[in-house]
Protein backbone atom coordinates (compact mmCIF):
# COMPACT_ATOMS: atom_id res chain seq x y z
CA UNK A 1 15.70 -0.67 -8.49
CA UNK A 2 17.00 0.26 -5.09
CA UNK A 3 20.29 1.00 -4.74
CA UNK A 4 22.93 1.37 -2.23
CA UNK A 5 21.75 4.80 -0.41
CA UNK A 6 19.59 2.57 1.59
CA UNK A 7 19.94 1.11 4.89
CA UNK A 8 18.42 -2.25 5.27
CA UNK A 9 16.84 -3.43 8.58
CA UNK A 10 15.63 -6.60 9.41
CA UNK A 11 13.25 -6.66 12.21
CA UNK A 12 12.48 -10.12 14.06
CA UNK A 13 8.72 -10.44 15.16
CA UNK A 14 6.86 -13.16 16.93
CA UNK A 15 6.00 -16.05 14.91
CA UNK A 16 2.94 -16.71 13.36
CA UNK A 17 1.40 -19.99 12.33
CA UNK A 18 4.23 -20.48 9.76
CA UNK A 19 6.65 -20.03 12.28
CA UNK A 20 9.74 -17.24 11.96
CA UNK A 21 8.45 -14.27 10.73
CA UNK A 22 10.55 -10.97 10.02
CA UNK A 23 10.25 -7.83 8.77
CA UNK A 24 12.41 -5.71 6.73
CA UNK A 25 13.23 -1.64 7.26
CA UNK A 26 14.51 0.41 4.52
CA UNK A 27 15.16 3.49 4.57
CA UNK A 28 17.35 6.91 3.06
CA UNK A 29 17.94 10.12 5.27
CA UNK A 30 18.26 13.24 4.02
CA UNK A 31 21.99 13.68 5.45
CA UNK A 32 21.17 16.87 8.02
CA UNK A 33 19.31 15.71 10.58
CA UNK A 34 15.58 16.31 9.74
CA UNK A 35 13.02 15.81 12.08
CA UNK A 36 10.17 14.73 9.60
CA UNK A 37 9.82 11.45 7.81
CA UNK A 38 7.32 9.14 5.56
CA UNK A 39 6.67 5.68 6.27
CA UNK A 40 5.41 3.67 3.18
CA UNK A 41 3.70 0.45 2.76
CA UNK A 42 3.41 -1.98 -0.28
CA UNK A 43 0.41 -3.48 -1.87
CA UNK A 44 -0.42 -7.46 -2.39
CA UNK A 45 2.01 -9.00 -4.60
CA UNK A 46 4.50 -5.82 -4.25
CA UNK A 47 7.78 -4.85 -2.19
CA UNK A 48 9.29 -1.51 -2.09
CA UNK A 49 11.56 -0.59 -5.33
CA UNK A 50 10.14 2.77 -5.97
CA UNK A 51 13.06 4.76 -5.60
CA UNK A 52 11.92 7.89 -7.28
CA UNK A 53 9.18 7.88 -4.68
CA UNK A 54 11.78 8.02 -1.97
CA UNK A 55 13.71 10.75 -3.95
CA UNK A 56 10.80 12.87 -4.05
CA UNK A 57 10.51 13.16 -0.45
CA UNK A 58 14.33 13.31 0.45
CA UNK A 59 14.74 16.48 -2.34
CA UNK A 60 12.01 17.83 0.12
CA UNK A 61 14.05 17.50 3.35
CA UNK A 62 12.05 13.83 4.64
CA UNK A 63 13.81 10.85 5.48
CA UNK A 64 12.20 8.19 3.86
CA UNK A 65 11.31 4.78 5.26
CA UNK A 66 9.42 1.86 3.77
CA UNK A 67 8.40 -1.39 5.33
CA UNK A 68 8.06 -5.20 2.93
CA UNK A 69 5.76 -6.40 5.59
CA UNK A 70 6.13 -10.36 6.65
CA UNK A 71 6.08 -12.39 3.40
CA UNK A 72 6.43 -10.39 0.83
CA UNK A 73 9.86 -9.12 -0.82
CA UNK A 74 13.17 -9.22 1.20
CA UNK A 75 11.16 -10.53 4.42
CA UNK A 76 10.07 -13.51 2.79
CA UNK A 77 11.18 -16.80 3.93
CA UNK A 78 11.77 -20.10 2.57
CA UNK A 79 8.82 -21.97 4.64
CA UNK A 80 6.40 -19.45 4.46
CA UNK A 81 3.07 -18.62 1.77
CA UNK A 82 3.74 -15.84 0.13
CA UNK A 83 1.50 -13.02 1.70
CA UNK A 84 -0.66 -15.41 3.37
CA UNK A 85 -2.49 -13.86 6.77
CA UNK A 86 -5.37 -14.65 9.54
CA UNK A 87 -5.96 -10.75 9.68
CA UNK A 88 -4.51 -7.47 8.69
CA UNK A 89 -3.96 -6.50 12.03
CA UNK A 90 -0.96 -9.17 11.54
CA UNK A 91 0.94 -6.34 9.82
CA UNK A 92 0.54 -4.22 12.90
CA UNK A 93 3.79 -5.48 15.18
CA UNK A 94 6.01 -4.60 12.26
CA UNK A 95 4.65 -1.20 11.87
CA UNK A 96 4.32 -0.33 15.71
CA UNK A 97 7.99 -1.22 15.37
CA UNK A 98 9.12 0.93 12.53
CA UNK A 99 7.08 3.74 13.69
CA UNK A 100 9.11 3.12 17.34
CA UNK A 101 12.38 3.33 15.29
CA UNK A 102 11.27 6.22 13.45
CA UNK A 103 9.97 8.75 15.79
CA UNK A 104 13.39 8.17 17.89
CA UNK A 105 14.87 10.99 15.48
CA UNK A 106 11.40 12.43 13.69
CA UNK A 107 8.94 14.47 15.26
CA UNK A 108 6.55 14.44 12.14
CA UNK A 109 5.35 10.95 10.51
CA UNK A 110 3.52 10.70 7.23
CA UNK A 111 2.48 7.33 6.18
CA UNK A 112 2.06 6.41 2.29
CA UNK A 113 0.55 3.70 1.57
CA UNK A 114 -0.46 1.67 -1.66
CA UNK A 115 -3.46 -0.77 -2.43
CA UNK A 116 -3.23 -3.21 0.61
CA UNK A 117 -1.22 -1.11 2.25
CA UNK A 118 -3.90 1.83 1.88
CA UNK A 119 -6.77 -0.66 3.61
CA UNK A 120 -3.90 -1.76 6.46
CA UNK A 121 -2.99 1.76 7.04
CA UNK A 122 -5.75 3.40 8.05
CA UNK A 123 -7.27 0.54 10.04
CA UNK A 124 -3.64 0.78 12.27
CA UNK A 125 -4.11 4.98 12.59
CA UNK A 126 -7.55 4.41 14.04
CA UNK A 127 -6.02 1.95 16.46
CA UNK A 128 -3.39 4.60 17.57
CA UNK A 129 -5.49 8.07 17.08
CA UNK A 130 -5.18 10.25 19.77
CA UNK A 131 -1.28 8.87 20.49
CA UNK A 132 0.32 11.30 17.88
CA UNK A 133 2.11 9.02 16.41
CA UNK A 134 1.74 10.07 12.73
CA UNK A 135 0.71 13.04 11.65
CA UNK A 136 -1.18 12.45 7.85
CA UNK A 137 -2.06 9.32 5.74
CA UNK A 138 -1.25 9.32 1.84
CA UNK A 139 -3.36 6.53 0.27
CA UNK A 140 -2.58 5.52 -3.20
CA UNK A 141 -5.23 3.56 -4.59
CA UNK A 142 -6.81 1.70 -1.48
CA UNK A 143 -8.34 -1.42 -1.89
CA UNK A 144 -11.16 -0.27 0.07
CA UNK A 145 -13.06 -2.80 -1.47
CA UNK A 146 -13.31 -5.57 -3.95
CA UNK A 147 -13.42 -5.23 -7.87
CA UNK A 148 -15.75 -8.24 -8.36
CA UNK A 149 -19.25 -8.51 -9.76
CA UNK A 150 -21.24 -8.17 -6.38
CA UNK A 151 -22.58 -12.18 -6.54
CA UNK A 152 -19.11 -12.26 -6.06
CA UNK A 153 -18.49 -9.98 -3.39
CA UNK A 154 -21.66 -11.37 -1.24
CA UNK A 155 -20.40 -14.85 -2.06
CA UNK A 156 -17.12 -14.13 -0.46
CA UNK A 157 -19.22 -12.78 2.54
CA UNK A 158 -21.29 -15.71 2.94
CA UNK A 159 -18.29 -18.03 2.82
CA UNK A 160 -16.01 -16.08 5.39
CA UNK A 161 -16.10 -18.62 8.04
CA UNK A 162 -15.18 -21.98 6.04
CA UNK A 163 -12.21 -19.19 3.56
CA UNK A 164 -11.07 -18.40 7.57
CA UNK A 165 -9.13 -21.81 7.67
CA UNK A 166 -8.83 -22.18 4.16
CA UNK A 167 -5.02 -22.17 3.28
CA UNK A 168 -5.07 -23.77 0.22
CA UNK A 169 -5.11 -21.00 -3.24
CA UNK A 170 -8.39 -20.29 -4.74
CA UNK A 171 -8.95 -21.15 -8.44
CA UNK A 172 -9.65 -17.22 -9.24
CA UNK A 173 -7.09 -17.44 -12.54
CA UNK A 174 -4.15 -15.21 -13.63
CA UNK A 175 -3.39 -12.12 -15.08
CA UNK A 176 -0.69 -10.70 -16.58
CA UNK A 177 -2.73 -7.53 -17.63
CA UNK A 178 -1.62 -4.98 -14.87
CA UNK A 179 2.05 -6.47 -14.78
CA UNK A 180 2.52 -6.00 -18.17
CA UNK A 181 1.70 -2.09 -18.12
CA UNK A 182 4.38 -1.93 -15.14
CA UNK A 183 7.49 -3.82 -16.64
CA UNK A 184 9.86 -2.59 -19.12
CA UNK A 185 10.00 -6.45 -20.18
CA UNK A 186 6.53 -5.89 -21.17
CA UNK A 187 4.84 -1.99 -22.14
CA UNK A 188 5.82 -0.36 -18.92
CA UNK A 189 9.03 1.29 -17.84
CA UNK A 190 10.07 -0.19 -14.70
CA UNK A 191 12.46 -2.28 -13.81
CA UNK A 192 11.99 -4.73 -10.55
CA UNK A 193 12.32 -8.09 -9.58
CA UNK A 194 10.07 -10.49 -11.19
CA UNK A 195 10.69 -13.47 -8.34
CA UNK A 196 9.21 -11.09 -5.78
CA UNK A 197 6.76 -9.28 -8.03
CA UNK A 198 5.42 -11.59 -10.59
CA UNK A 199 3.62 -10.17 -13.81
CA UNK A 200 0.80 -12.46 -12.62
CA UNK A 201 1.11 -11.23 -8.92
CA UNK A 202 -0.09 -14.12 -6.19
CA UNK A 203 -1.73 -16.50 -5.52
CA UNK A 204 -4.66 -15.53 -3.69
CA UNK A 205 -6.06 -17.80 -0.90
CA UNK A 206 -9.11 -18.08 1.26
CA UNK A 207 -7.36 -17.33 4.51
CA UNK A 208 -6.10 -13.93 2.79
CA UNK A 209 -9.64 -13.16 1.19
CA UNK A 210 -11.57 -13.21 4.66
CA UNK A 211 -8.74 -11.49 6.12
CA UNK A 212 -9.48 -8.52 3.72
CA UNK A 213 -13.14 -8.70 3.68
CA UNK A 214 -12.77 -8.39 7.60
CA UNK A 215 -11.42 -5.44 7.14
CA UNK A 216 -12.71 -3.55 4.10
CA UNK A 217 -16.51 -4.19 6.53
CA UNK A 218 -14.35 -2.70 9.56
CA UNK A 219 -13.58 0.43 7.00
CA UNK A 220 -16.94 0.45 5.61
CA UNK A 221 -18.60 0.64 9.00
CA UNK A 222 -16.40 3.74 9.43
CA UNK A 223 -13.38 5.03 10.73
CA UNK A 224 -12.33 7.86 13.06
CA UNK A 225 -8.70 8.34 11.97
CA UNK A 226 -7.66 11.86 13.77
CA UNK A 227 -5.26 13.21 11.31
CA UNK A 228 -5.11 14.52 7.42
CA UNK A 229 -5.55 11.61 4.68
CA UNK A 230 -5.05 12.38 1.18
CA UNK A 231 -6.56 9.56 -0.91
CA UNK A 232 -5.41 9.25 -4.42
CA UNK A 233 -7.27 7.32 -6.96
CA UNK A 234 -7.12 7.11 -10.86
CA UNK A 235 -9.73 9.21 -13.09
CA UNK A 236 -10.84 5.27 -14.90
CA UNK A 237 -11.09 1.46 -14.03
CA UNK A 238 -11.06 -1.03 -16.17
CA UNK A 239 -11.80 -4.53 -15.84
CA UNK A 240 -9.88 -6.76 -18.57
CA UNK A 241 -8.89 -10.52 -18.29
CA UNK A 242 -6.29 -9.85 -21.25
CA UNK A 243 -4.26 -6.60 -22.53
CA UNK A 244 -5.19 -3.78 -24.65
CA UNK A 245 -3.92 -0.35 -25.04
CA UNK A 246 -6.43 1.09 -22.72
CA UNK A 247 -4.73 -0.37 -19.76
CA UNK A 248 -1.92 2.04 -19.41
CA UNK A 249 -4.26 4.73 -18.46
CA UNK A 250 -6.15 3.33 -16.20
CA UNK A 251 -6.65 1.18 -12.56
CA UNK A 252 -7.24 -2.61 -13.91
CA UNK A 253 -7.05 -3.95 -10.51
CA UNK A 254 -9.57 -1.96 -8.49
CA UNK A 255 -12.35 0.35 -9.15
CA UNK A 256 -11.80 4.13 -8.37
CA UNK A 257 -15.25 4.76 -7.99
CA UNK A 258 -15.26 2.70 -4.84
CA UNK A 259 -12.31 4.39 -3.24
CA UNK A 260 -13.92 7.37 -3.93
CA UNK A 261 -17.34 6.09 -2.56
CA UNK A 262 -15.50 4.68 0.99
CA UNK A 263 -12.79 7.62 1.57
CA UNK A 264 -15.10 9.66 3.49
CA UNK A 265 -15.23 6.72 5.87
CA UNK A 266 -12.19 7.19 7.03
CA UNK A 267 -12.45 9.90 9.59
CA UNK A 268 -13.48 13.84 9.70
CA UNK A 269 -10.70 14.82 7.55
CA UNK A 270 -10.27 13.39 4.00
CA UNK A 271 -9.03 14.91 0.60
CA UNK A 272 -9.44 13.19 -2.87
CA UNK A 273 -8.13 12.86 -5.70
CA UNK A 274 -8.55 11.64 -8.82
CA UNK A 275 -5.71 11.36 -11.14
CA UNK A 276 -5.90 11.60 -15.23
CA UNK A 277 -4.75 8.24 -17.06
CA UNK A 278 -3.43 6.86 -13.86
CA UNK A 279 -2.37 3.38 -13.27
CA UNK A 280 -3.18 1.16 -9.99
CA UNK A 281 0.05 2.12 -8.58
CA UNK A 282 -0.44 5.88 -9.49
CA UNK A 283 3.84 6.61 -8.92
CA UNK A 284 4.02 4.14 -11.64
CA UNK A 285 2.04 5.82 -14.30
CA UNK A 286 2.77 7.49 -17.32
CA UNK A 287 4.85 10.90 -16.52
CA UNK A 288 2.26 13.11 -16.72
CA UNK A 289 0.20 10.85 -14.23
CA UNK A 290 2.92 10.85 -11.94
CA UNK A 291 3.71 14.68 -12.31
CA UNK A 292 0.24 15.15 -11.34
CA UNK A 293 0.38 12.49 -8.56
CA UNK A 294 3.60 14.65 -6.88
CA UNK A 295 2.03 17.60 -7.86
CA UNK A 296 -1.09 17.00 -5.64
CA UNK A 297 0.89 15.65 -2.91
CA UNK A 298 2.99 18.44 -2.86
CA UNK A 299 -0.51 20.39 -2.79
CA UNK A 300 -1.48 18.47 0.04
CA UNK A 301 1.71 18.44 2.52
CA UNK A 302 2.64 22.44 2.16
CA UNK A 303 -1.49 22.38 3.03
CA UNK A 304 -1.82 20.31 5.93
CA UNK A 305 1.84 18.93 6.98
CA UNK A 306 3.78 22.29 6.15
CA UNK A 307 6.71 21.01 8.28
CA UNK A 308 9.58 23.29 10.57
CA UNK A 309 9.64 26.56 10.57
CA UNK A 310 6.27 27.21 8.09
């Protein structure tokens, strides 16, 4: 859970359909002044509350910052659908603002990003290359594309104009499977706030599904993002409608295989990685997941982001 070494910002933003709309900034410094810092974004159903992610970063001299973009976590409001968008490029008034706030004091910007966050991400660097504005993407598990059967998928295509307007939730089911590898209610070992990240996770509606098939076409059609990525996936999917044991090592919301397949969309520069046993949200696998996780991002920054003075 977070706890008080953060600062908490909340940042107004025009209103959408819903009305109000706000945004919400947290973030720990390292104490002395450093001039690099990491921006990170949550998945669907999701809200920042890994603080051993942040810790990682500030034992390495980076401020760390991370956004709950409008309607999910501590920027959710009392009139509005949880998560519920028109586009992804929604999301991109709250992060032009934290990335204002940010490079004020930084001179170096990494974004990491999980799941949702890792399709929004990259679709906002293209928008901005050539500003330098951030200098490297960290993508944990993308949702690059959907984890359907593909009548699915290309039903989901053919329907994009009538789910456009559609507000109402679509009768997909629920899931507890990937919640319950997560919480330490359940087989995981993490504690968070089951009001704002159920063990079933959202609703989803038609208004968000076009949204993200939008985009995941937009990334499929490619990308020219101007700076480092490093996209992490885990070694194994599987898809399960209940638990079993072999969904602690593994990605039960999307397949790896795809994020694999559409990273080199992304632009000229583009590491992966697959991770061993890891879960969807790799930082919240099994330790020697996440030790590998760190270690490869560690890899990766003292490559490509070596920071002052290297």
């Amino acid at each position: 859970m977070v706890s008080s070494m953060y600062e908490i910002t909340v940042l107004p933003l025009p209103d959408d359909f819903e009305g109000e709309v706000v945004a919400t900034l947290v973030s720990r410094r390292v104490g002395a002044g450093s001039r690099r810092a990491v921006l990170y974004l949550h998945g669907f159903t999701d809200y920042f509350f890994q603080d051993h992610l942040a810790e990682h970063y500030v034992q390495r001299g980076i401020d760390f910052y991370a956004l709950d973009l409008r309607k999910y976590g501590r920027s959710l409001l009392p009139h509005q659908t949880r998560g519920l968008i028109r586009s992804v490029t929604d999301y991109f008034p709250e992060i032009d603002e934290a990335v204002r706030i940010i490079r004020r004091d930084h001179d170096e910007l990494t974004i990491n990003a999980h799941s949702t966050g890792g399709l929004i991400a990259p679709l906002w660097a293209d928008r901005v290359r050539g500003r330098g504005l951030v200098q490297g993407l960290v993508l944990n598990s993308p949702f690059f594309d959907l984890n359907v059967p593909t009548p699915l998928r290309l039903a989901a295509d053919l329907l994009k104009t009538p789910l456009s307007y559609t507000r109402r939730a679509l009768p997909l089911g629920v899931s507890t499977v990937y919640g319950r590898t997560l919480h330490r209610s359940e087989q995981g070992e993490w504690d968070y706030d089951l009001e704002l990240k159920p063990l079933g996770g959202f609703s989803v509606h038609g208004m968000w599904l076009a949204a993200i098939r939008r985009a995941q076409r937009r990334l499929h059609a490619g990308l020219a993002v101007d700076v480092p990525v490093l996209v992490l996936a885990s070694s194994a999917g599987l898809r399960v409608r209940d638990f079993v044991p072999e969904a602690l090592s593994a990605d039960v919301v999307l397949d790896p295989r795809q994020i694999a397949r559409w990273s080199t969309a992304l632009g000229p520069h583009v590491t992966c990685v697959r991770i061993t046993d890891g879960l969807h949200d790799l930082v919240l696998s099994a330790e020697p997941a996440r030790k590998q996780v760190f270690a490869e991002l560690d890899r990766w920054m003292n490559a490509y982001l070596p920071g002052e003075g290297a």
